[in-house]
Protein backbone atom coordinates (compact mmCIF):
# COMPACT_ATOMS: atom_id res chain seq x y z
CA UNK A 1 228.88 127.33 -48.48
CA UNK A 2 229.75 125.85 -51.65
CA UNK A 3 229.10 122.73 -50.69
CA UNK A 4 225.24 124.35 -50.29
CA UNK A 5 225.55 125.92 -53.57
CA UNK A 6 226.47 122.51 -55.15
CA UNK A 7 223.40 120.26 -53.80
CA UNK A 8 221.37 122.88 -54.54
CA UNK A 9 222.33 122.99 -57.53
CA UNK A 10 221.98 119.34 -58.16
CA UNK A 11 218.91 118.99 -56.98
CA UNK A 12 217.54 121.38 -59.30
CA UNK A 13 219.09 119.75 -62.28
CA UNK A 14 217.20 116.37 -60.91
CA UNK A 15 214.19 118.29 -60.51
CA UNK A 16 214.49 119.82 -63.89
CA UNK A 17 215.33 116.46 -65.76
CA UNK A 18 212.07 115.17 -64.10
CA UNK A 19 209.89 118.01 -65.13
CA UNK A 20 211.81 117.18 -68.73
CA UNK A 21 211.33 113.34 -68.72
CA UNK A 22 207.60 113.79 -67.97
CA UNK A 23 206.83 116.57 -70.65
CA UNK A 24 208.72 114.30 -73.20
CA UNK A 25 206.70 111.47 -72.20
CA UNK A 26 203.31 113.57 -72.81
CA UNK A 27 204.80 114.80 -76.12
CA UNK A 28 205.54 111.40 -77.06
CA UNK A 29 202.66 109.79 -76.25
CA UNK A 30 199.78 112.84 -77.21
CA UNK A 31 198.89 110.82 -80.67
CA UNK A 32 198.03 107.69 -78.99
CA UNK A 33 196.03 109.45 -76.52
CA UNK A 34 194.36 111.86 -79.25
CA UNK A 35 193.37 108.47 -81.32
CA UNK A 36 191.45 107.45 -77.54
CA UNK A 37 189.90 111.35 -77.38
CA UNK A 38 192.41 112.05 -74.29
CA UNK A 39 194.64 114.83 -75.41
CA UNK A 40 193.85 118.59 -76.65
CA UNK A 41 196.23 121.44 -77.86
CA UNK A 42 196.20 122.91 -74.77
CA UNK A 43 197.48 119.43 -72.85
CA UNK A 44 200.20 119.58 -75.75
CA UNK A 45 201.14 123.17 -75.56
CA UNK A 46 201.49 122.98 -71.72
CA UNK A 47 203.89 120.04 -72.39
CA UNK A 48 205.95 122.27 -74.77
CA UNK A 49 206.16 124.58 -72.28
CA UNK A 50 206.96 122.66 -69.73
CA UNK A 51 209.95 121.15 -71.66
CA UNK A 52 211.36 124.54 -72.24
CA UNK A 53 210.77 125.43 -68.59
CA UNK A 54 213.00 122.46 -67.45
CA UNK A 55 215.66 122.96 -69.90
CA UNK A 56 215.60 126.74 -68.61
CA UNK A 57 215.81 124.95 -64.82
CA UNK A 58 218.59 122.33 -66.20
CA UNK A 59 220.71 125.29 -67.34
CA UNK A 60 220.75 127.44 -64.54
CA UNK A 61 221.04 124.82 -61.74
CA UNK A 62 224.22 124.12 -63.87
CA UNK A 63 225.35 127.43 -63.82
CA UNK A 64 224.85 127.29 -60.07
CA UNK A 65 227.19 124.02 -60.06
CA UNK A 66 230.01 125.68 -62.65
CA UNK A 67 229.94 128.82 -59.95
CA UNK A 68 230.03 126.97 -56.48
CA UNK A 69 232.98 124.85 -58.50
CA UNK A 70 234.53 128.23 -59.36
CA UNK A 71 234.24 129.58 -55.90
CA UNK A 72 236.00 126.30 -54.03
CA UNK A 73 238.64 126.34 -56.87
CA UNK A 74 239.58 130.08 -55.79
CA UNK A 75 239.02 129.10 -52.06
CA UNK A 76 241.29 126.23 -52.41
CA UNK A 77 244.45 128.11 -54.87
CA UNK A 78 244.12 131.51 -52.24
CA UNK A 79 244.52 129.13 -49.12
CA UNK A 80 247.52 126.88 -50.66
C-alpha cells in the first residue's frame, strides 16, 4: 500500500513539474511572442495560473510521499 501511495505520489510531482516547466516556458517567452502578435493577457494569465496550479500539485503529491514514508516508517518500528 505504501508502496502505491509513493508512485502515486511521484508521478504527480512529475506531472506537476511538467505542467510547471511548460507555464514557465510561456511566461518566459510571452514578450517575444507579443513583439510577433502571438500572445494576449489571457494566454499570460492562464500561464500564471497554471504555474500556481502545479506548484499546488507539486506540494501535495509531496505530502502524499512524506505520508506513505510516515506510514512504512511506523509499519516497519511496530513489526521490529
Amino acid at each position: 500500500m505504501a508502496d502505491s501511495a509513493i508512485s502515486s505520489g511521484l508521478a504527480g510531482i512529475k506531472t506537476g513539474l511538467a505542467i510547471v516547466n511548460k507555464s514557465a516556458q510561456d511566461i518566459a517567452t510571452a514578450p517575444v511572442r507579443a513583439q510577433e502578435g502571438e500572445v494576449d493577457t489571457a494566454d499570460l494569465a492562464e500561464s500564471i495560473v497554471g504555474l500556481q496550479a502545479g506548484e499546488n500539485q507539486i506540494e501535495a503529491s509531496a505530502k502524499v510521499v512524506e505520508t506513505a514514508d510516515e506510514m512504512l516508517g511506523t509499519l516497519i518500528d511496530t513489526t521490529a
